[in-house]
PDB file of N, CA and C in Angstrom:
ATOM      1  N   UNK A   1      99.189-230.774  65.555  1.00  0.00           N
ATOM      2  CA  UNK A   1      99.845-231.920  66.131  1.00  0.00           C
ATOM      3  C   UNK A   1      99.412-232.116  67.584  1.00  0.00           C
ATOM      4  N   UNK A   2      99.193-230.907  68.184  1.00  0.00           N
ATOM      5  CA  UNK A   2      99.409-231.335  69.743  1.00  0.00           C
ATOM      6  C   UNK A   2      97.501-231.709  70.120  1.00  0.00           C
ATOM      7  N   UNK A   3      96.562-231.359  68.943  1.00  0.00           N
ATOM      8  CA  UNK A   3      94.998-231.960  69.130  1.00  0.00           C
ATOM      9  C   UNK A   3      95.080-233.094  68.402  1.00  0.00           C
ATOM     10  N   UNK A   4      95.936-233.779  67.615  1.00  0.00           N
ATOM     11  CA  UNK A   4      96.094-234.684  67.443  1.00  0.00           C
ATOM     12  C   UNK A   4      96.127-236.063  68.708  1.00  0.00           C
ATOM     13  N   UNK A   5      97.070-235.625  69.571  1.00  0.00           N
ATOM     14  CA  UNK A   5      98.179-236.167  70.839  1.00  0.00           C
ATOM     15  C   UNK A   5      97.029-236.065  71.723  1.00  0.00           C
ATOM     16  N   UNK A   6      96.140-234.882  72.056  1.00  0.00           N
ATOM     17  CA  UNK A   6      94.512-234.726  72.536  1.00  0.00           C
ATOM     18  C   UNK A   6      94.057-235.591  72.392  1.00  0.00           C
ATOM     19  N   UNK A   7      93.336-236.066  70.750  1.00  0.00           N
ATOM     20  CA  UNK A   7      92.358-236.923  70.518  1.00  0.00           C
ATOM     21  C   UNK A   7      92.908-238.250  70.744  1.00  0.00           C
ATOM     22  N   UNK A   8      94.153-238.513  70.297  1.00  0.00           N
ATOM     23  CA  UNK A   8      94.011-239.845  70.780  1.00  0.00           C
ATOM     24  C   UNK A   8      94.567-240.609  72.129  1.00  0.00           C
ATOM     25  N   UNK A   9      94.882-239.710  73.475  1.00  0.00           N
ATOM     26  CA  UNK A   9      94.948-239.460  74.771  1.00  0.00           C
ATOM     27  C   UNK A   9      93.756-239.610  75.550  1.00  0.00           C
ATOM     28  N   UNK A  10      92.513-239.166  74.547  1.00  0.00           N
ATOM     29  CA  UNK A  10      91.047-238.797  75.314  1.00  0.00           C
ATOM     30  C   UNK A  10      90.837-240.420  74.926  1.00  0.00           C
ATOM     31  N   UNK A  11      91.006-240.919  73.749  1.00  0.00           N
ATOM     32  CA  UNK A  11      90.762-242.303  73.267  1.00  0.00           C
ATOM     33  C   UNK A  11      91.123-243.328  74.340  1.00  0.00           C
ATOM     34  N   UNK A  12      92.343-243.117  74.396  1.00  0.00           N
ATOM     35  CA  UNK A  12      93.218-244.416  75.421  1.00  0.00           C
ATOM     36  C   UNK A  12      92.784-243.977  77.004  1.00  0.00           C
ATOM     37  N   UNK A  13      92.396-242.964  77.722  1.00  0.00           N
ATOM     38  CA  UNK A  13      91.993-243.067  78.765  1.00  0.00           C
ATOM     39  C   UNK A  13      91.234-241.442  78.614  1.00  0.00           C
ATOM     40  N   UNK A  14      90.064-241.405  79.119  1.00  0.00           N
ATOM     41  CA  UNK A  14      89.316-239.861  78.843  1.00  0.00           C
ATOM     42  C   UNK A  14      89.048-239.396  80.324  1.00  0.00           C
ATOM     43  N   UNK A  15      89.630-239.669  80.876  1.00  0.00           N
ATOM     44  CA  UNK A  15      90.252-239.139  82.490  1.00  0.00           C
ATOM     45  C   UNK A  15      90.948-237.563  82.037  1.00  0.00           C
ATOM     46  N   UNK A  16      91.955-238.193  81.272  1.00  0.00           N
ATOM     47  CA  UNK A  16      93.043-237.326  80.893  1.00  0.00           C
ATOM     48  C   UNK A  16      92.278-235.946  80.162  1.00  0.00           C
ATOM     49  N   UNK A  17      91.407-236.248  79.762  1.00  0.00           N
ATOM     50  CA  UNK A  17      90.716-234.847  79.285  1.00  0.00           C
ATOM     51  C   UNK A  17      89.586-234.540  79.933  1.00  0.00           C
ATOM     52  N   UNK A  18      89.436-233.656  81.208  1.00  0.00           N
ATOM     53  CA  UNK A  18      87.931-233.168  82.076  1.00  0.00           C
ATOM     54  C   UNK A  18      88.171-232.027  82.367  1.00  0.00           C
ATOM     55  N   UNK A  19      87.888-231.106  80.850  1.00  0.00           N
ATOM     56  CA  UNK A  19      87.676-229.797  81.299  1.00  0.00           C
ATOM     57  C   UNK A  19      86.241-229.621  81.593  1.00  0.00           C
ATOM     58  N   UNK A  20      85.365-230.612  81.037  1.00  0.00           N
ATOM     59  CA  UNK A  20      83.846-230.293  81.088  1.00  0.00           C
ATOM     60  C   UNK A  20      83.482-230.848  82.368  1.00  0.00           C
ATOM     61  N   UNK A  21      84.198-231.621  82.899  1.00  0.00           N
ATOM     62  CA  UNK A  21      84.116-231.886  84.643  1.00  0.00           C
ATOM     63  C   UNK A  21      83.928-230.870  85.553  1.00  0.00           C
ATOM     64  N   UNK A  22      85.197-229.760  85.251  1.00  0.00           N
ATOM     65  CA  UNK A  22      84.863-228.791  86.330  1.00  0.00           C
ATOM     66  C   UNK A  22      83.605-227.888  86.067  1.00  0.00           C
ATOM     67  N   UNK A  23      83.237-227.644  84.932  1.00  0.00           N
ATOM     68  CA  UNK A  23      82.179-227.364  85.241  1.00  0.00           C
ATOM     69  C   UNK A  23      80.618-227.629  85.618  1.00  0.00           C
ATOM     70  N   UNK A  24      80.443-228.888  85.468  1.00  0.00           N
ATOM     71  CA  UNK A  24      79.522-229.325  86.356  1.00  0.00           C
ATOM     72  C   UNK A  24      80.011-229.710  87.652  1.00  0.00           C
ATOM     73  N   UNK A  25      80.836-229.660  87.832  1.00  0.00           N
ATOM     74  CA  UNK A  25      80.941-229.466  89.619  1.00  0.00           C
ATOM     75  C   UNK A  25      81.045-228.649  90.319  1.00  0.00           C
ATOM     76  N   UNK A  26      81.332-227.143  89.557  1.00  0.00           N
ATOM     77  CA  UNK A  26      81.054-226.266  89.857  1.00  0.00           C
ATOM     78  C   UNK A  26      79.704-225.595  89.684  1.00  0.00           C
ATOM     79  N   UNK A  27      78.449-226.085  89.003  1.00  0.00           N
ATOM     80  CA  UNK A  27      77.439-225.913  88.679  1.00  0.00           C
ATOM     81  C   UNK A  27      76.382-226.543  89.885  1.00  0.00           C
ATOM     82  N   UNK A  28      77.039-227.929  89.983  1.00  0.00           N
ATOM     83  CA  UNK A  28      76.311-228.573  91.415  1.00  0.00           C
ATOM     84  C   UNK A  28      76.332-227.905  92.443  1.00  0.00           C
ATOM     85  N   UNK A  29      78.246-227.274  93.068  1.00  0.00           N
ATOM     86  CA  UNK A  29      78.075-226.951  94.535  1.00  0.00           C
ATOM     87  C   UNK A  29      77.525-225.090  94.342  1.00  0.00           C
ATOM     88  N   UNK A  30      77.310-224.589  92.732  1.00  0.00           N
ATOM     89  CA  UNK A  30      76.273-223.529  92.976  1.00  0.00           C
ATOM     90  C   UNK A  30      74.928-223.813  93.014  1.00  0.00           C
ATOM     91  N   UNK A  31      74.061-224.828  92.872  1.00  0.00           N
ATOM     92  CA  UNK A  31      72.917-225.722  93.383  1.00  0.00           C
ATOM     93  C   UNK A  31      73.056-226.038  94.695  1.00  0.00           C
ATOM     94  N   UNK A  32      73.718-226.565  94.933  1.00  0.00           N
ATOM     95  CA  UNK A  32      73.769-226.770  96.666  1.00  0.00           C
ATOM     96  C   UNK A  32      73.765-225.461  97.724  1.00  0.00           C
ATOM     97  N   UNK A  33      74.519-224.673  97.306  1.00  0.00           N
ATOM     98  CA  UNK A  33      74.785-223.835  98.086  1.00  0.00           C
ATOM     99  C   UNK A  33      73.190-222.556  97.544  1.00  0.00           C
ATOM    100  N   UNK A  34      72.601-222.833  96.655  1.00  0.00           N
ATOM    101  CA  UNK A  34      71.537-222.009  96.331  1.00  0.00           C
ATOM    102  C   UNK A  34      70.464-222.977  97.231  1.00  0.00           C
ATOM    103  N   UNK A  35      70.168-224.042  97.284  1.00  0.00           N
ATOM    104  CA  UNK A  35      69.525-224.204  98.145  1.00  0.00           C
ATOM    105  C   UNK A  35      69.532-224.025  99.349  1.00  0.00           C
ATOM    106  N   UNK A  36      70.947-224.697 100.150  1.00  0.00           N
ATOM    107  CA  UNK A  36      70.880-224.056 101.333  1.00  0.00           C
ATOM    108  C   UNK A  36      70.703-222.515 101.885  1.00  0.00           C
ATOM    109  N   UNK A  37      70.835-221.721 101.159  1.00  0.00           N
ATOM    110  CA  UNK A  37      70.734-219.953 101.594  1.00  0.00           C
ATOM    111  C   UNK A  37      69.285-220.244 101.373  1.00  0.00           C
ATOM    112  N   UNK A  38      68.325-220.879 100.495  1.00  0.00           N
ATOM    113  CA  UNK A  38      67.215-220.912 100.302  1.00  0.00           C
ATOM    114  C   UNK A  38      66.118-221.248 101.736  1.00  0.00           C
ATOM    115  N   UNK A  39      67.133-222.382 101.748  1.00  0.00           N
ATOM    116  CA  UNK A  39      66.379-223.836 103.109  1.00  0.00           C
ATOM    117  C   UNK A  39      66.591-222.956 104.483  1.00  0.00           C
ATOM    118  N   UNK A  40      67.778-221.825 104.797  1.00  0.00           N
ATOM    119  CA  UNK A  40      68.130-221.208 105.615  1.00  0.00           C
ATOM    120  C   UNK A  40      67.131-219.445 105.701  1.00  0.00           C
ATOM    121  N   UNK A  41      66.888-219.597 104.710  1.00  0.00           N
ATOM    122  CA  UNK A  41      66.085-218.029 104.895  1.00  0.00           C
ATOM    123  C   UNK A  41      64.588-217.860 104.919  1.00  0.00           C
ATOM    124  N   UNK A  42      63.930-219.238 104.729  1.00  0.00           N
ATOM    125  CA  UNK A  42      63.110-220.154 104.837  1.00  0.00           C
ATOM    126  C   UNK A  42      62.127-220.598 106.419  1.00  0.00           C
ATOM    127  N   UNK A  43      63.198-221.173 106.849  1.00  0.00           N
ATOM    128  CA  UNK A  43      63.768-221.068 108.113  1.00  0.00           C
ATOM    129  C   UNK A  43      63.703-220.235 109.099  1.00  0.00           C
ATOM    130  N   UNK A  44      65.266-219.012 108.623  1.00  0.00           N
ATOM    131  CA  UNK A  44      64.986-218.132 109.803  1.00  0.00           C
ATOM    132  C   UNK A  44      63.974-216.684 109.684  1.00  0.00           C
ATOM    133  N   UNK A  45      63.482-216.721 108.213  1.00  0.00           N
ATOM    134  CA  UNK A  45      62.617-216.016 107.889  1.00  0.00           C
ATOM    135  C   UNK A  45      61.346-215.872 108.991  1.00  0.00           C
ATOM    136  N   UNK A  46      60.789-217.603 109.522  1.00  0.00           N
ATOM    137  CA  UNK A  46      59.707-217.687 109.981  1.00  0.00           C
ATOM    138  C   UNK A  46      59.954-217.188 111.457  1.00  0.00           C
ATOM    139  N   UNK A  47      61.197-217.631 111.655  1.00  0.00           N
ATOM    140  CA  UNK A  47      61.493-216.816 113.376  1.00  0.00           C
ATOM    141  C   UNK A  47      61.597-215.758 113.284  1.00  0.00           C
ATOM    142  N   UNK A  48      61.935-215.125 112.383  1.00  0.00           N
ATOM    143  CA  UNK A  48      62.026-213.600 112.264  1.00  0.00           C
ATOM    144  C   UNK A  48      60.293-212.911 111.927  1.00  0.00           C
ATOM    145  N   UNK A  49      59.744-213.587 112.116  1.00  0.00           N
ATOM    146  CA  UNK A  49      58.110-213.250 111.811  1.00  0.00           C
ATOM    147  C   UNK A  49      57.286-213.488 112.761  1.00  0.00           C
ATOM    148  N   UNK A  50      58.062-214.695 113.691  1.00  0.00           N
ATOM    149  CA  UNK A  50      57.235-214.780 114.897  1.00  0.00           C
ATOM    150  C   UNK A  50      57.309-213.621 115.803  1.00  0.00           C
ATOM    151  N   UNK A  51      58.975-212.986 115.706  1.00  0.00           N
ATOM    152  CA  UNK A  51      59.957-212.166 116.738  1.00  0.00           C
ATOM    153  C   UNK A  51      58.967-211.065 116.580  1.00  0.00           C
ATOM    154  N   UNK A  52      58.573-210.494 115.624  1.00  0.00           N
ATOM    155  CA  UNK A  52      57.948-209.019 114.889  1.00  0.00           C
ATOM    156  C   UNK A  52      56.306-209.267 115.602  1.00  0.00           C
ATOM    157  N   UNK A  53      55.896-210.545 115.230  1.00  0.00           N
ATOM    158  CA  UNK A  53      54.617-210.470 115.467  1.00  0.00           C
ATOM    159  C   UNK A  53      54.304-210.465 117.288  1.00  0.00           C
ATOM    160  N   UNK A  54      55.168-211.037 117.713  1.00  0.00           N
ATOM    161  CA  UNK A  54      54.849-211.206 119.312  1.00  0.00           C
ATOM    162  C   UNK A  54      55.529-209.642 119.609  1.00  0.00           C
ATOM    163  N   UNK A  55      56.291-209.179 119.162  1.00  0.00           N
ATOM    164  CA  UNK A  55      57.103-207.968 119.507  1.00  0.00           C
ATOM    165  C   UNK A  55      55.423-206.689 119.545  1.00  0.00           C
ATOM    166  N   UNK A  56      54.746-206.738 118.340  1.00  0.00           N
ATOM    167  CA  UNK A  56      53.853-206.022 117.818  1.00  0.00           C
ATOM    168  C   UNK A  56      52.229-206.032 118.743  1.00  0.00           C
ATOM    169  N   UNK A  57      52.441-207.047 119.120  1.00  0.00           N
ATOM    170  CA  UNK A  57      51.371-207.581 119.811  1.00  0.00           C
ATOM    171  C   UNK A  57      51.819-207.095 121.697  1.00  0.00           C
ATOM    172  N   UNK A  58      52.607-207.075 121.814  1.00  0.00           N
ATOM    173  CA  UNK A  58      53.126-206.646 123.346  1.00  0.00           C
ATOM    174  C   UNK A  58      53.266-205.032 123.186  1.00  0.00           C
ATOM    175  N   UNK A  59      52.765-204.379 122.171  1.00  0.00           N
ATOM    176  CA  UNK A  59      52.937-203.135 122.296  1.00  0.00           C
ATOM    177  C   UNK A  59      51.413-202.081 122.661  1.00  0.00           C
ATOM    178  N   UNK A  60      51.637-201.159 123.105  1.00  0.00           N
ATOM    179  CA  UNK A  60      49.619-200.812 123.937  1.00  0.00           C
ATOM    180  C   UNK A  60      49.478-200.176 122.673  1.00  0.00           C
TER     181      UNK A  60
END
C-alpha cells in the first residue's frame, strides 16, 4: 500500500521522490572538491620545486 501512495505521489509531482538527487550531488561536490586538491597540488607542487631547486643550487 504505502509503494502504491509512492508511485502515484512520484506521478502527481516527482519532487516528492529525490532519493537519486542526493546522490549526484554528492557525486558532483566529490568532483569538485577532487579537482580542486588536484588544481591546488598542481600549483603548490611547482613552488615547492622551485623552493628545493634554488635551495640546492645555493649550497657549495
Amino acid at each position: 500500500m504505502v509503494q502504491l501512495a509512492a508511485r502515484l505521489l512520484s506521478r502527481i509531482d516527482p519532487r516528492l521522490t529525490s532519493r537519486g538527487a542526493t546522490a549526484v550531488e554528492y557525486a558532483l561536490i566529490l568532483i569538485m572538491i577532487a579537482f580542486v586538491i588536484i588544481g591546488g597540488v598542481t600549483l603548490f607542487g611547482q613552488s615547492v620545486l622551485h623552493l628545493f631547486e634554488d635551495s640546492t643550487a645555493k649550497m657549495p
